[in-house]
N, C-alpha and C. Protein backbone atom coordinates (compact mmCIF):
# COMPACT_ATOMS: atom_id res chain seq x y z
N UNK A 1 7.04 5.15 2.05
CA UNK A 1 7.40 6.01 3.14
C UNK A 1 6.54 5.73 4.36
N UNK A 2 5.59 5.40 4.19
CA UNK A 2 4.29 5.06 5.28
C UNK A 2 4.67 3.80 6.12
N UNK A 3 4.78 3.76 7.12
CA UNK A 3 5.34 2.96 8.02
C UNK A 3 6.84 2.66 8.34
N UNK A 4 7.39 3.94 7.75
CA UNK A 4 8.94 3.76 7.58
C UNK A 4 8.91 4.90 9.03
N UNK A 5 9.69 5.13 10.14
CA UNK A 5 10.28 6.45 10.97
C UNK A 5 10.69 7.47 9.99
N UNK A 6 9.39 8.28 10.81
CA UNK A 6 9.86 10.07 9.97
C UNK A 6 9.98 9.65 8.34
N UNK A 7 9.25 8.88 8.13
CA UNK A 7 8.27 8.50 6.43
C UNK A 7 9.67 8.38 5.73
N UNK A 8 10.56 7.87 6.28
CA UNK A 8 11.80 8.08 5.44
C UNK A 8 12.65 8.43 4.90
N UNK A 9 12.26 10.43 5.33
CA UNK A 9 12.91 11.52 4.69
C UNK A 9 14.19 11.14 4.72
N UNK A 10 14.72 10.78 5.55
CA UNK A 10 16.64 10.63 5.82
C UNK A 10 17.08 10.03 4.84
N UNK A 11 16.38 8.90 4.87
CA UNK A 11 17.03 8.18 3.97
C UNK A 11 16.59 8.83 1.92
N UNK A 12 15.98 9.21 2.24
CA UNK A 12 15.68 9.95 0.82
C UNK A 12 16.57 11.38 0.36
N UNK A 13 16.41 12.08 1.62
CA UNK A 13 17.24 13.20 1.43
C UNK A 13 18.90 12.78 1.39
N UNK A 14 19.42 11.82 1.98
CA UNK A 14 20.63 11.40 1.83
C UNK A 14 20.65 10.72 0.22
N UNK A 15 20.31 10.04 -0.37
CA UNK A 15 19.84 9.48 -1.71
C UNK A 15 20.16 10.71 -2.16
N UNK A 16 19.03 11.24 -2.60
CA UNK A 16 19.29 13.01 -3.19
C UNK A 16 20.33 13.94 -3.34
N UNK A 17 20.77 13.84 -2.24
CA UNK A 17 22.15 14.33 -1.86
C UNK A 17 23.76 13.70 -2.86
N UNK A 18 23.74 12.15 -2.69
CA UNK A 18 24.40 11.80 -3.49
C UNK A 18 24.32 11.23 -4.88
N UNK A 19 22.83 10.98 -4.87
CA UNK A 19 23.03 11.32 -6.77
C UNK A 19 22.98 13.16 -7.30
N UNK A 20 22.62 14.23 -6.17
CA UNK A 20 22.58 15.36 -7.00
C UNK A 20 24.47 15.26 -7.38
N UNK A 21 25.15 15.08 -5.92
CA UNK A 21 26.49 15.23 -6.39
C UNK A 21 27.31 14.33 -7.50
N UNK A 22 26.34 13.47 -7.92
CA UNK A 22 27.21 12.85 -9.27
C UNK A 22 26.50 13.07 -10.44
N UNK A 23 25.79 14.08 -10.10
CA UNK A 23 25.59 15.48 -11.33
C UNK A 23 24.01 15.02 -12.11
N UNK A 24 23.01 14.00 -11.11
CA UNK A 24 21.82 14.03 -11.24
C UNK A 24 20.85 14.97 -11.25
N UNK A 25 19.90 15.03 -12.18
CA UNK A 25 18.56 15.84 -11.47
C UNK A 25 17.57 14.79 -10.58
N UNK A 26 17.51 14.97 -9.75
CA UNK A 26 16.41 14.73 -8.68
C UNK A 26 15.59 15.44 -8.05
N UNK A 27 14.34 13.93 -8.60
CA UNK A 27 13.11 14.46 -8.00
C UNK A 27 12.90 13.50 -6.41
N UNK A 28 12.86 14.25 -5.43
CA UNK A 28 12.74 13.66 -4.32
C UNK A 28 11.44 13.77 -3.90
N UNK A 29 10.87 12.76 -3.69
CA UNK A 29 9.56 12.72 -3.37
C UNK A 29 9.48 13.54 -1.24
N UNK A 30 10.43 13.47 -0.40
CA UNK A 30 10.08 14.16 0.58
C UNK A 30 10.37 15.26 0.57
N UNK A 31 10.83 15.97 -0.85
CA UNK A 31 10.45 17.60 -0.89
C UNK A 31 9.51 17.80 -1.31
N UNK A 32 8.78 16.77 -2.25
CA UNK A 32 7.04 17.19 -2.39
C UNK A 32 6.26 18.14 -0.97
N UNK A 33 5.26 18.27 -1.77
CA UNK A 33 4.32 19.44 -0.72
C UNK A 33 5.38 19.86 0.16
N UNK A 34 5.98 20.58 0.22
CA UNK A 34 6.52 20.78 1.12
C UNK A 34 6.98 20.53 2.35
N UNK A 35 7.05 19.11 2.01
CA UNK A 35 8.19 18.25 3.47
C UNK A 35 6.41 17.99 4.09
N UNK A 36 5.17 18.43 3.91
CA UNK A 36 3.93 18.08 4.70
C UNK A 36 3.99 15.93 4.41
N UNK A 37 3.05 15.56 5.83
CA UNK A 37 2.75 14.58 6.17
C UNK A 37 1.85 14.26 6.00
N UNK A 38 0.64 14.93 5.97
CA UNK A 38 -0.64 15.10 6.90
C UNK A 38 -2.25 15.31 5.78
N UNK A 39 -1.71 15.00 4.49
CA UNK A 39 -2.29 14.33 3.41
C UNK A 39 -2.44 13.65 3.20
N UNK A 40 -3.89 12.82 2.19
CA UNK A 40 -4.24 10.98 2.25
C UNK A 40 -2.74 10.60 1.50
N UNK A 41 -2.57 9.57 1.37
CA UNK A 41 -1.54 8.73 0.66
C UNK A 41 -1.82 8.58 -0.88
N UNK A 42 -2.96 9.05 -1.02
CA UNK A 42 -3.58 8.74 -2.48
C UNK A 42 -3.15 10.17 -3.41
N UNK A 43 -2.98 11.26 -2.92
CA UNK A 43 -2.50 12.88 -3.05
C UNK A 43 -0.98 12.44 -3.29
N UNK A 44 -0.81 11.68 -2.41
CA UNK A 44 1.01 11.55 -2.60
C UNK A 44 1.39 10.80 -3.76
N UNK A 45 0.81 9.43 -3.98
CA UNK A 45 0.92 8.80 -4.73
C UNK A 45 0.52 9.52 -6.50
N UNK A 46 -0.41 10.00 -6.34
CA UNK A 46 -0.86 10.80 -7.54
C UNK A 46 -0.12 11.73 -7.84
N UNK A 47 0.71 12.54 -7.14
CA UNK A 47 1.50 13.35 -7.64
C UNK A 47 2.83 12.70 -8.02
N UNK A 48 3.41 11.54 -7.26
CA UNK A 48 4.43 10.90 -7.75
C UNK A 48 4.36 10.60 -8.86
N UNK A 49 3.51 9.47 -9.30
CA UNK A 49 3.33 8.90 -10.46
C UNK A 49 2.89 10.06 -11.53
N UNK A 50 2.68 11.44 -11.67
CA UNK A 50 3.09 12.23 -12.61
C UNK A 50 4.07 12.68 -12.42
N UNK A 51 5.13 12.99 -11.49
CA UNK A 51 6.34 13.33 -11.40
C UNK A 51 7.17 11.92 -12.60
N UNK A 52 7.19 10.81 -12.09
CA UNK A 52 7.03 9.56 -12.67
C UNK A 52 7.51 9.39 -13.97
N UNK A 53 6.52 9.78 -14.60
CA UNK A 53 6.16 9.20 -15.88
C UNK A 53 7.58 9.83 -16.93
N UNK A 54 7.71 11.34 -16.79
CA UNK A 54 8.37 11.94 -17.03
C UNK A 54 9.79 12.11 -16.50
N UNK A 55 10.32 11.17 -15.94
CA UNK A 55 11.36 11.05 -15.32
C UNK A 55 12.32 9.58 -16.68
N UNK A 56 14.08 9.65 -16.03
CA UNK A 56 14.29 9.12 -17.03
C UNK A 56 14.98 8.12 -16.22
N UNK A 57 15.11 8.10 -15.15
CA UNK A 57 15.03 6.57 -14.51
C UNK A 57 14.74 6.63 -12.64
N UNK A 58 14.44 5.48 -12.37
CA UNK A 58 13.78 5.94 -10.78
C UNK A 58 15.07 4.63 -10.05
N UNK A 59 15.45 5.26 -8.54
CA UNK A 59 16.00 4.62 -7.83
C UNK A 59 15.35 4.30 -6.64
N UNK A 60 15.45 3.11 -6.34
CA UNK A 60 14.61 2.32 -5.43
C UNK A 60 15.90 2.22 -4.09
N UNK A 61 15.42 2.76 -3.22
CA UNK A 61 15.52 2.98 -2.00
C UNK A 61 16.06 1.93 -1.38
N UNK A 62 16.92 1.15 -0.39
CA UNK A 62 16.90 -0.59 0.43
C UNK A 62 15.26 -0.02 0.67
N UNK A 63 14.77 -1.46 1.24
CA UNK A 63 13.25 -1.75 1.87
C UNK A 63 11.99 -1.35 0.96
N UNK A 64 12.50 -1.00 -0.55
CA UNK A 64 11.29 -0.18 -1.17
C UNK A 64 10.69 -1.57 -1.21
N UNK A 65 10.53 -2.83 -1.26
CA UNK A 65 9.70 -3.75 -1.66
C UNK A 65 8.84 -3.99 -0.47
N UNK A 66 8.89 -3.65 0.26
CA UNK A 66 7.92 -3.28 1.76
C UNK A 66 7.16 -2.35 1.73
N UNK A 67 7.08 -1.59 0.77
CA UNK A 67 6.28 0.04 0.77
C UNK A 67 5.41 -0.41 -0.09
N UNK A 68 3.89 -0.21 0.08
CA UNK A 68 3.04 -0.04 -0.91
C UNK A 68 3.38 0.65 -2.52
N UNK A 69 3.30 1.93 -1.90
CA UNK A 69 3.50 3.10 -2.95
C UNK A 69 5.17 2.91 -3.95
N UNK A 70 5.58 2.31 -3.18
CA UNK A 70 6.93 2.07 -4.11
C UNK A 70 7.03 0.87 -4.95
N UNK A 71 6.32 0.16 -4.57
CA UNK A 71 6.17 -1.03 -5.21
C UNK A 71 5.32 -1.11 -6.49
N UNK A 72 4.16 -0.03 -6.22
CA UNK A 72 3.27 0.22 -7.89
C UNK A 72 4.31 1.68 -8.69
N UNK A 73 5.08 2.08 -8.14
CA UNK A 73 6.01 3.19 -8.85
C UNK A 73 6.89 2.51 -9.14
N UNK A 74 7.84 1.60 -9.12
CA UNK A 74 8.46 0.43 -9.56
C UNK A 74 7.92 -0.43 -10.66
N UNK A 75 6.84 -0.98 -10.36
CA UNK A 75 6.06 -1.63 -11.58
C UNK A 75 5.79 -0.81 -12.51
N UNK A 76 5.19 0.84 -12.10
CA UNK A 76 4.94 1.44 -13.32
C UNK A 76 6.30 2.00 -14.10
N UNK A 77 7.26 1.97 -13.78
CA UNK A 77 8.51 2.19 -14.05
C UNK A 77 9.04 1.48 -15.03
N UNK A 78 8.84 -0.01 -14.37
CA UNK A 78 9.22 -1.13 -15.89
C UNK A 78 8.58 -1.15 -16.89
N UNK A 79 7.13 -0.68 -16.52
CA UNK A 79 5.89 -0.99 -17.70
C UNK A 79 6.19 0.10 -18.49
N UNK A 80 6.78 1.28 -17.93
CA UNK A 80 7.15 2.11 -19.21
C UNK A 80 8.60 2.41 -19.41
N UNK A 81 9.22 1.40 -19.13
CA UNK A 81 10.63 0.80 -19.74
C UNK A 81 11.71 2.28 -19.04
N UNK A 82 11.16 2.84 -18.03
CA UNK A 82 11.60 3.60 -17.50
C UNK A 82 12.79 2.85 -16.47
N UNK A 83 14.47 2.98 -16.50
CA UNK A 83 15.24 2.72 -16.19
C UNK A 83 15.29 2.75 -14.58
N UNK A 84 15.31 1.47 -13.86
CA UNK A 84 15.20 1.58 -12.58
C UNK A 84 16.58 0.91 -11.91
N UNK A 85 16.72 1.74 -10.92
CA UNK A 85 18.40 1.68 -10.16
C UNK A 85 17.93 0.86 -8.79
N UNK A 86 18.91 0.18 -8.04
CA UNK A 86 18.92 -0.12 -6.62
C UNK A 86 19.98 0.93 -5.99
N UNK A 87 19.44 1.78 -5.37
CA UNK A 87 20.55 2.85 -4.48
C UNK A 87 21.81 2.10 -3.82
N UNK A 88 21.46 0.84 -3.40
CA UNK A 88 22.43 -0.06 -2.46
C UNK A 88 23.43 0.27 -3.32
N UNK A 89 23.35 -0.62 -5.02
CA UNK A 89 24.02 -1.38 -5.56
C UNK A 89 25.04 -0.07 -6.36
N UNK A 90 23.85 0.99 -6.11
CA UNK A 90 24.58 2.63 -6.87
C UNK A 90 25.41 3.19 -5.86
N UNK A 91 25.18 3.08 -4.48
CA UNK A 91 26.08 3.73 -3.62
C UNK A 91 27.66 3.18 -3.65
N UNK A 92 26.88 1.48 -3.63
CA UNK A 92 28.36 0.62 -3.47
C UNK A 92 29.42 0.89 -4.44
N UNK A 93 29.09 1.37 -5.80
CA UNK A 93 29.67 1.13 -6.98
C UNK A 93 30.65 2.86 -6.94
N UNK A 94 29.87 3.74 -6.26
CA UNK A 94 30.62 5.07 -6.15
C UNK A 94 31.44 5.34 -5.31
N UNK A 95 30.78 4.32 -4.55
CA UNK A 95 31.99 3.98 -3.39
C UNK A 95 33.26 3.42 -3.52
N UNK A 96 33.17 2.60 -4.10
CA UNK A 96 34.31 1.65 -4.66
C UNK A 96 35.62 2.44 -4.19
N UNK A 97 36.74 1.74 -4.19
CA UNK A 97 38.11 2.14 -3.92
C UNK A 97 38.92 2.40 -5.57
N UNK A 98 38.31 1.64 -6.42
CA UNK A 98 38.91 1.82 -8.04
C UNK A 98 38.42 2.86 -8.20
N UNK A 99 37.19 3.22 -7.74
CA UNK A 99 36.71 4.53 -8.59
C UNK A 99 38.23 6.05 -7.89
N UNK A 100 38.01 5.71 -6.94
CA UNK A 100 38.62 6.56 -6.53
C UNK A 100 40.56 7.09 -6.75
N UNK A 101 40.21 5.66 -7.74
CA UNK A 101 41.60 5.33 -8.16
C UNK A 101 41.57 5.79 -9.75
N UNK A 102 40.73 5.44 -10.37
CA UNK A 102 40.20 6.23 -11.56
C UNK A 102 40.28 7.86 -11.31
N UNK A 103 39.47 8.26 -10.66
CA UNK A 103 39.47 9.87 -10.46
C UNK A 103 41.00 10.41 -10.17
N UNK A 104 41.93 10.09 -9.41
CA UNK A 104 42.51 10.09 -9.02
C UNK A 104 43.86 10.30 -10.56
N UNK A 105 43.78 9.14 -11.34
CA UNK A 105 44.29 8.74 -12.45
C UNK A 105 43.75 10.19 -13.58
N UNK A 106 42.29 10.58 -13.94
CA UNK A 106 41.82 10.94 -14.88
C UNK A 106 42.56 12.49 -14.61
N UNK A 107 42.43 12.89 -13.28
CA UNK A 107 43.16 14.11 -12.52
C UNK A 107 44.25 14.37 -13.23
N UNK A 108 45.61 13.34 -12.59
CA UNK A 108 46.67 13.74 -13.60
C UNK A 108 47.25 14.08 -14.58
N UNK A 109 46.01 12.77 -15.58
CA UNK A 109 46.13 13.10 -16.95
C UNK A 109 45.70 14.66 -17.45
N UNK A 110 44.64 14.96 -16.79
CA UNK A 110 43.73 16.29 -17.12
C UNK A 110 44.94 17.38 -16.55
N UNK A 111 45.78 17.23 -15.41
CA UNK A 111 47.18 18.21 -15.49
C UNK A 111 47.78 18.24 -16.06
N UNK A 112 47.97 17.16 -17.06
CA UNK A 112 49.63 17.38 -17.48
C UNK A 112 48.74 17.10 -19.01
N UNK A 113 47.82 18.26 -19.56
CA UNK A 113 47.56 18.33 -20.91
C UNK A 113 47.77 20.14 -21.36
C-alpha cells in the first residue's frame, strides 16, 4: 500500500466489494485500524500477517509485486500452503460472458423445478 495513491484503499475496497459479492469472507487490510495511515508500517504488517495466517486463501492485488509488505504476505502465504489468487485473473473469470450465460441457464432450470 505504501507508495501506492491514497495507500490503495480503492483498489482494495473495490476487491472486497467483489469477492464479498461472490459470497467471500474478507479480510481487507484498508479497514484495519480503522481506515488510519499514520502508523509505522511494521504495526501494519504485524497485524496482517496474524490476520494471515488464519485466513484460507489471500488475493494479490495487480502491482502487489512492487509492494514490500505484499510481497513477504505472499511468500508467507505459499510457505504455509495458504491458497493464493491473482484478482486480475479472478475478476476476468467472473466477468466472463459464459459465466453469465451459465447463470442465466442455471436460472431457468431452478424455474421450471
Amino acid at each position: 500500500m505504501t507508495g501506492y495513491a491514497d495507500y490503495n484503499f480503492p483498489a482494495f475496497n473495490e476487491a472486497a466489494k467483489v469477492l464479498r459479492g461472490c459470497g467471500h469472507e474478507v479480510v481487507n487490510p484498508a479497514e484495519n485500524f480503522g481506515g488510519r495511515r499514520d502508523l509505522p508500517w511494521e504495526e501494519y504488517l504485524k497485524h496482517d500477517v496474524k490476520l494471515l495466517v488464519d485466513c484460507e486463501g489471500l488475493v494479490a492485488l495487480p502491482g502487489w509485486n512492487a509492494s514490500r509488505g505484499a510481497v513477504l504476505e505472499y511468500n508467507l502465504a505459499e510457505s504455509l500452503r495458504i491458497k493464493t489468487f491473482h484478482y486480475g485473473a479472478f475478476k476476468a473469470a467472473i466477468d466472463h460472458p459464459l459465466l453469465d450465460i451459465a447463470r442465466e441457464r442455471l436460472s431457468l432450470w431452478e424455474d421450471s423445478e
